[in-house]
Every structure is written in structure tokens, then in C-alpha cells.
N, C-alpha and C. Protein backbone atom coordinates (compact mmCIF):
# COMPACT_ATOMS: atom_id res chain seq x y z
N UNK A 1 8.13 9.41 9.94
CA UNK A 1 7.82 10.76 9.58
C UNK A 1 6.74 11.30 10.50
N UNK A 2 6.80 12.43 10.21
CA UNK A 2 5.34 13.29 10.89
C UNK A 2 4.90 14.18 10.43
N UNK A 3 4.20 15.07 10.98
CA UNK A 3 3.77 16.39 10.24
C UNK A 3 5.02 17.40 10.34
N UNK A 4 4.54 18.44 9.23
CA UNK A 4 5.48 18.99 9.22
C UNK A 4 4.99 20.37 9.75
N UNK A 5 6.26 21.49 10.44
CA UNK A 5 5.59 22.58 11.26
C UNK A 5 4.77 22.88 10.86
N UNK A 6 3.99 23.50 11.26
CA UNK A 6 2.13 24.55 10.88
C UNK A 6 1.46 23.53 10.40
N UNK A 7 1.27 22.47 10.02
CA UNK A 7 0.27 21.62 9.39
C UNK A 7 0.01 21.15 10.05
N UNK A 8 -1.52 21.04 10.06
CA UNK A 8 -2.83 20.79 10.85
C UNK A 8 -2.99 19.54 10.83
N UNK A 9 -3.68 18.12 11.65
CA UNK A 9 -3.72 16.83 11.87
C UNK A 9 -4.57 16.64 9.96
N UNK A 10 -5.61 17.59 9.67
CA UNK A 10 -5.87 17.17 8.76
C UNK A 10 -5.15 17.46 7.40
N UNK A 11 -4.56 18.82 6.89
CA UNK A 11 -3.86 18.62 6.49
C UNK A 11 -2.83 17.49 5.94
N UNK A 12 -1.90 17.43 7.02
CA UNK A 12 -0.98 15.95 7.47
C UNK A 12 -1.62 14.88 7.02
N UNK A 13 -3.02 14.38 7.08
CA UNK A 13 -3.76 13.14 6.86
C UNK A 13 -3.54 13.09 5.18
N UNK A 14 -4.55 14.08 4.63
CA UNK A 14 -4.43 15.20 3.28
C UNK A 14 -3.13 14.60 2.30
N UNK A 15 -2.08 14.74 3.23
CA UNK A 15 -0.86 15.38 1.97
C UNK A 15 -0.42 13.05 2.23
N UNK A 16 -0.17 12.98 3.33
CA UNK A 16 -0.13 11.34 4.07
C UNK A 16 -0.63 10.33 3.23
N UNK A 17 -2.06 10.77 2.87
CA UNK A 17 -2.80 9.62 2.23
C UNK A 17 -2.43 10.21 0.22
N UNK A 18 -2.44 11.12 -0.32
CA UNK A 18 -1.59 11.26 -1.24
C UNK A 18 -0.72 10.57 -1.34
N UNK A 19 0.66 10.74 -0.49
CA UNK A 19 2.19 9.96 -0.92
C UNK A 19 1.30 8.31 -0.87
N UNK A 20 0.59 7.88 0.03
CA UNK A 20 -0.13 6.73 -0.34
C UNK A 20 -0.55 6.52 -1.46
N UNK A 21 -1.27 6.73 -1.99
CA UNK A 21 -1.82 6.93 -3.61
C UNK A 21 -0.73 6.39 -4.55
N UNK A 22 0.09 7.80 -4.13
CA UNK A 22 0.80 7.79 -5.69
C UNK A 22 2.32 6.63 -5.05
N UNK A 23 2.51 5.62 -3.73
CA UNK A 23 3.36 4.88 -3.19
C UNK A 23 2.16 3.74 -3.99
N UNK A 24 1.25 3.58 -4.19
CA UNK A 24 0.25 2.22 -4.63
C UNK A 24 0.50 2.33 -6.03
N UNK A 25 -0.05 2.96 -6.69
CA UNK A 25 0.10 3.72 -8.14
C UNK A 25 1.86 3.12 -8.85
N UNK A 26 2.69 2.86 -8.04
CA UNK A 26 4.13 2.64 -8.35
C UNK A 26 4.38 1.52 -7.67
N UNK A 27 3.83 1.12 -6.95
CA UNK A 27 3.96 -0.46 -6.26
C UNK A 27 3.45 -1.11 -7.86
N UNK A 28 1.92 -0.70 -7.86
CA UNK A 28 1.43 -1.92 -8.93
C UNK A 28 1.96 -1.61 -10.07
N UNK A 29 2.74 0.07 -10.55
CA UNK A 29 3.36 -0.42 -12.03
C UNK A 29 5.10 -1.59 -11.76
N UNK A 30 5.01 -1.70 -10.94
CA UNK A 30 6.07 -2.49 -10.37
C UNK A 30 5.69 -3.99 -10.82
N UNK A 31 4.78 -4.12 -9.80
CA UNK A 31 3.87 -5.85 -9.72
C UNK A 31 4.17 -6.03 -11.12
N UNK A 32 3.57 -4.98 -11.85
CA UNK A 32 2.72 -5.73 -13.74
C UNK A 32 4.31 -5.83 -13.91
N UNK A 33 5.37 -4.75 -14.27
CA UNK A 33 6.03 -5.03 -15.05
C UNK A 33 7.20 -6.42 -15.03
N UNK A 34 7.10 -6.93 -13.44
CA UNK A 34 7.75 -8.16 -13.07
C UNK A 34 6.94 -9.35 -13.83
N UNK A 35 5.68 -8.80 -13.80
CA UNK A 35 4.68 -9.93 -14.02
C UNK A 35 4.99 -10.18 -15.84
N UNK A 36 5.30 -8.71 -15.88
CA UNK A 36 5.03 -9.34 -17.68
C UNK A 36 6.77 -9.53 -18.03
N UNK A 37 7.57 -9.47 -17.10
CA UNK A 37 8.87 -9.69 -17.65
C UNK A 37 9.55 -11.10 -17.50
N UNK A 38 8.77 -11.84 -16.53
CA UNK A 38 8.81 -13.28 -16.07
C UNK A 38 8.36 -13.78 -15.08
N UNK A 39 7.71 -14.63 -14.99
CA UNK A 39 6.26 -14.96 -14.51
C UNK A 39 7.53 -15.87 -12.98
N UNK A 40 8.41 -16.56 -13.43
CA UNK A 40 9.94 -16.96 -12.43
C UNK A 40 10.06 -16.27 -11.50
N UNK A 41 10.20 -15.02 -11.88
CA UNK A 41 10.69 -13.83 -10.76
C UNK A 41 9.20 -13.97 -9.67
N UNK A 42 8.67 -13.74 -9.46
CA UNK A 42 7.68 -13.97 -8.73
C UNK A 42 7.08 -15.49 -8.04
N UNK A 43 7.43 -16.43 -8.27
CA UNK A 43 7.51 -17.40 -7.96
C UNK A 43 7.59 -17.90 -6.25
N UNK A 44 8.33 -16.89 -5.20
CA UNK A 44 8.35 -16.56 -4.16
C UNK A 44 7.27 -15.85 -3.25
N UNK A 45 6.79 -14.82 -4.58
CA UNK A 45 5.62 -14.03 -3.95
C UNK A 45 6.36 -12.51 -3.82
N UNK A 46 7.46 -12.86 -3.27
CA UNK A 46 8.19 -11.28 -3.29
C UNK A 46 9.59 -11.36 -4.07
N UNK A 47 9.70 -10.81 -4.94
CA UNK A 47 11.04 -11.02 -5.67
C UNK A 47 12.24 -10.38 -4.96
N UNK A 48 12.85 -10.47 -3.96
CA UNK A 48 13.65 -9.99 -3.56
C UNK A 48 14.98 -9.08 -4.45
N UNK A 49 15.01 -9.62 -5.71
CA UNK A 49 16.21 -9.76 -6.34
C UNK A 49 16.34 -8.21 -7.17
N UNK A 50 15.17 -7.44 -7.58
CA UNK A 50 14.42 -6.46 -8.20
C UNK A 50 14.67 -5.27 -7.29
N UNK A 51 15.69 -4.78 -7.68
CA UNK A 51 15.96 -3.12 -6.33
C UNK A 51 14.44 -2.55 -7.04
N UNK A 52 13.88 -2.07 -7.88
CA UNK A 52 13.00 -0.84 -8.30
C UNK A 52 11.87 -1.66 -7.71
N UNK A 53 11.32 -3.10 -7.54
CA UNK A 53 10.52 -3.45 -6.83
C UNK A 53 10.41 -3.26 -5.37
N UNK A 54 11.54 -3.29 -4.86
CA UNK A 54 12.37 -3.23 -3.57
C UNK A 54 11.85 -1.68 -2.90
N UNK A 55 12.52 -1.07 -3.80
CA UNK A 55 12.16 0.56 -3.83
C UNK A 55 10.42 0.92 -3.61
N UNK A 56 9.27 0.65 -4.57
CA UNK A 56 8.36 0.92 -4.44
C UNK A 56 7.69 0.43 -3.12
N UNK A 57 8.10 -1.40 -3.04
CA UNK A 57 7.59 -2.12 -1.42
C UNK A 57 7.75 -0.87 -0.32
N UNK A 58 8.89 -0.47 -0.35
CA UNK A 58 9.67 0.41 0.63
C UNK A 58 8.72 1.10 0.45
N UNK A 59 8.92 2.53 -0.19
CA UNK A 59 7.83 3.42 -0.61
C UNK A 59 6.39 3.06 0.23
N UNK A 60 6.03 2.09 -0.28
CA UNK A 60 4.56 1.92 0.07
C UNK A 60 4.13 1.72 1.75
N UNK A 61 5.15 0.67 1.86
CA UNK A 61 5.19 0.61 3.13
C UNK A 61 5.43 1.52 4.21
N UNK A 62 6.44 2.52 3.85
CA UNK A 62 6.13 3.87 4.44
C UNK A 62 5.34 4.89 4.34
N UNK A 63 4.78 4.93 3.72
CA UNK A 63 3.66 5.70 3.14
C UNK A 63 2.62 5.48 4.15
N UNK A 64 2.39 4.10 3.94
CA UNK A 64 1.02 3.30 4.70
C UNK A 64 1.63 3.35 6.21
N UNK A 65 2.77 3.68 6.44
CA UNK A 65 2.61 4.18 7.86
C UNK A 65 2.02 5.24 8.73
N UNK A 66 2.72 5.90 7.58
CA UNK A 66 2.72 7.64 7.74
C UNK A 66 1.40 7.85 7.77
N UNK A 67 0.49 7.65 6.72
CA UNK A 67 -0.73 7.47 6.66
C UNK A 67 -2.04 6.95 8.17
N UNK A 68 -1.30 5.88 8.48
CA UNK A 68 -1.85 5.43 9.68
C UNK A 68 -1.54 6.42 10.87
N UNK A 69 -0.52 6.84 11.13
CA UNK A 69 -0.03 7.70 12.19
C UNK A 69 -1.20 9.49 11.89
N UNK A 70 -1.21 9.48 10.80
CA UNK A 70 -1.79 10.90 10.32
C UNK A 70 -3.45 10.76 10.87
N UNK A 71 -3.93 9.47 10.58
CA UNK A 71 -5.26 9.21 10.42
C UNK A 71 -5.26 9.40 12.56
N UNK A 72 -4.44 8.54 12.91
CA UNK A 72 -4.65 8.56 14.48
C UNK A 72 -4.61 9.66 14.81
N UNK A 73 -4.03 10.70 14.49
CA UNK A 73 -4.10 12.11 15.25
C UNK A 73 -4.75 12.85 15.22
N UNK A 74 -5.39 12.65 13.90
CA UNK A 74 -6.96 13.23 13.20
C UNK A 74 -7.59 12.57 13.96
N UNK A 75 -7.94 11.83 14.18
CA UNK A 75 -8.78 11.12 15.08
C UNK A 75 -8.81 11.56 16.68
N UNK A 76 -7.46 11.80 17.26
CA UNK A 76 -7.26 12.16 18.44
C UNK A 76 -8.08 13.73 18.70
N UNK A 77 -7.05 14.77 17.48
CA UNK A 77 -7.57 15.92 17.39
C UNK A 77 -9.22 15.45 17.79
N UNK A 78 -10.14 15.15 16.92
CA UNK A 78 -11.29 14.72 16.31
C UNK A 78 -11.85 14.06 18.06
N UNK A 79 -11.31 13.62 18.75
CA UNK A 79 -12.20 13.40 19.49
C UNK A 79 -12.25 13.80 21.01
N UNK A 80 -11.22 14.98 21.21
CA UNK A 80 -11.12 16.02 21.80
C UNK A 80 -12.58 16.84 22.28
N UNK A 81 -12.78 17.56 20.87
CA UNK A 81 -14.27 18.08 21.60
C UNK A 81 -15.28 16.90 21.46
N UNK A 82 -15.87 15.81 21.74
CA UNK A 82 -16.75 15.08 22.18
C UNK A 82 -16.09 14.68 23.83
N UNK A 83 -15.07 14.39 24.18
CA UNK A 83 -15.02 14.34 25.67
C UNK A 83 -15.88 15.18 26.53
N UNK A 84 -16.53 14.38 27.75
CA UNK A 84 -17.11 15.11 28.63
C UNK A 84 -16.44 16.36 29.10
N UNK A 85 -17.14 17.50 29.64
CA UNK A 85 -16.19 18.32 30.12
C UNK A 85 -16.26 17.76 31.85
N UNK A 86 -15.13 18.67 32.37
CA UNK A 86 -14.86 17.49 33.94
C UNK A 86 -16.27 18.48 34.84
N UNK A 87 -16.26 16.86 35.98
CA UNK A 87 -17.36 17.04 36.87
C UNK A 87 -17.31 17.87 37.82
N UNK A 88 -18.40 18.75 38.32
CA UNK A 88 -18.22 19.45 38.95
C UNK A 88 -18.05 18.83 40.46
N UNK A 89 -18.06 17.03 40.92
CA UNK A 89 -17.66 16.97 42.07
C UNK A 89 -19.36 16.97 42.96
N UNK A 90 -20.04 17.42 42.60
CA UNK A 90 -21.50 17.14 43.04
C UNK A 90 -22.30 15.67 42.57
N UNK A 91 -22.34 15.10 42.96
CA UNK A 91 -23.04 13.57 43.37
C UNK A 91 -24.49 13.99 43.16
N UNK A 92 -25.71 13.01 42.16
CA UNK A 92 -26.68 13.65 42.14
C UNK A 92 -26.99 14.85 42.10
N UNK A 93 -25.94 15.87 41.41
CA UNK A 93 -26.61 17.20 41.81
C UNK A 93 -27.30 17.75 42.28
N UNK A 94 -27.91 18.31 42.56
CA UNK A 94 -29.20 18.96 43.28
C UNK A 94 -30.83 18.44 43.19
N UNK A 95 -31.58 19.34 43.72
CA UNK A 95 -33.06 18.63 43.28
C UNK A 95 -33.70 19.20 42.19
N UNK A 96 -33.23 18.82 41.08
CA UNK A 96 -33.95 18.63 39.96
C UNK A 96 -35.10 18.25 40.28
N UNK A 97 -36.42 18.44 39.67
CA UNK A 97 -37.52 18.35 39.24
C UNK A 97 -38.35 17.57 40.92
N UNK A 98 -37.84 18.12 42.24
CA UNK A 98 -38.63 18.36 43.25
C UNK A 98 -38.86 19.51 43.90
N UNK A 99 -39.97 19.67 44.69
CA UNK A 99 -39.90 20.89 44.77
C UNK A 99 -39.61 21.52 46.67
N UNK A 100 -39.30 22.59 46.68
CA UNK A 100 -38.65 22.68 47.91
C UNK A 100 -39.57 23.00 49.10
N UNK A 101 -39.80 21.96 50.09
CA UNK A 101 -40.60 21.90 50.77
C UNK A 101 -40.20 22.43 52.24
């Protein structure tokens, strides 16, 4: 995914880290309800066998992409104005603080 037209890097981050939230929020009602439905199913670590577990992993895992990609561009945006501006090509510039003899 990416941003979507007119939305701003932060924005995008904004709405990105949301679907994150509420992709975690449904991962872990996932986790508990495997957990409290048989302790077996988990036994692997990932229950493969569970589509609605399947579903949220998914979910999350895209989310937490999208998220990462949002955060880098905010960041990019973000560090745009701290770059030097370019050199004017003068070496030592001039004589600063001597005086002209």
C-alpha cells in the first residue's frame, strides 16, 4: 500500500499507524481466544490450521508494513529541510575576520 492522493507523509503515518492499532487489537483477541479454546492448537507457536487467526497475522503484518513505509517518508519529508543548502563552490571563502591590508 501507500498513501493515498492528497495525503500528506504525516497524515499517511496518522491513518498507517491506526490500521496498526486496531490490526494488534484483533491479532491479540485472536491469540486469547485460541488460547482459551485449546492450549494444543498452539503448541507450534503459530496455529496454522485457524483461517480467523490466519486473517488477523495477515492483517497485522500488513499493517506493520504500511506503517514502516509511512514512518520512512515522514522521515524523508522530515529531513529535507535540515539538509545543507548547496555550496557556493568557494573554498575557504573569503577573509573573514582579517583585515584588508
Amino acid at each position: 500500500m501507500s498513501s493515498r492522493p492528497g495525503e500528506t507523509a504525516a497524515e499517511w503515518c496518522a491513518r498507517a499507524t491506526g490500521d496498526y492499532v486496531a490490526a494488534l487489537a484483533a491479532f491479540q483477541i485472536e491469540w486469547q481466544r485460541l488460547a482459551v479454546v485449546s492450549l494444543s492448537t498452539l503448541t507450534a507457536g503459530y496455529p496454522t490450521s485457524d483461517d480467523s487467526y490466519d486473517g488477523a497475522m495477515d492483517f497485522l503484518e500488513d499493517a506493520d508494513h504500511e506503517r514502516n513505509e509511512a514512518i520512512a517518508e515522514l522521515d524523508r519529508e522530515s529531513s529535507i529541510g535540515l539538509r545543507p543548502g548547496p555550496r557556493s563552490g568557494r573554498r575557504n571563502g573569503g577573509r573573514f575576520g582579517t583585515s584588508a591590508e
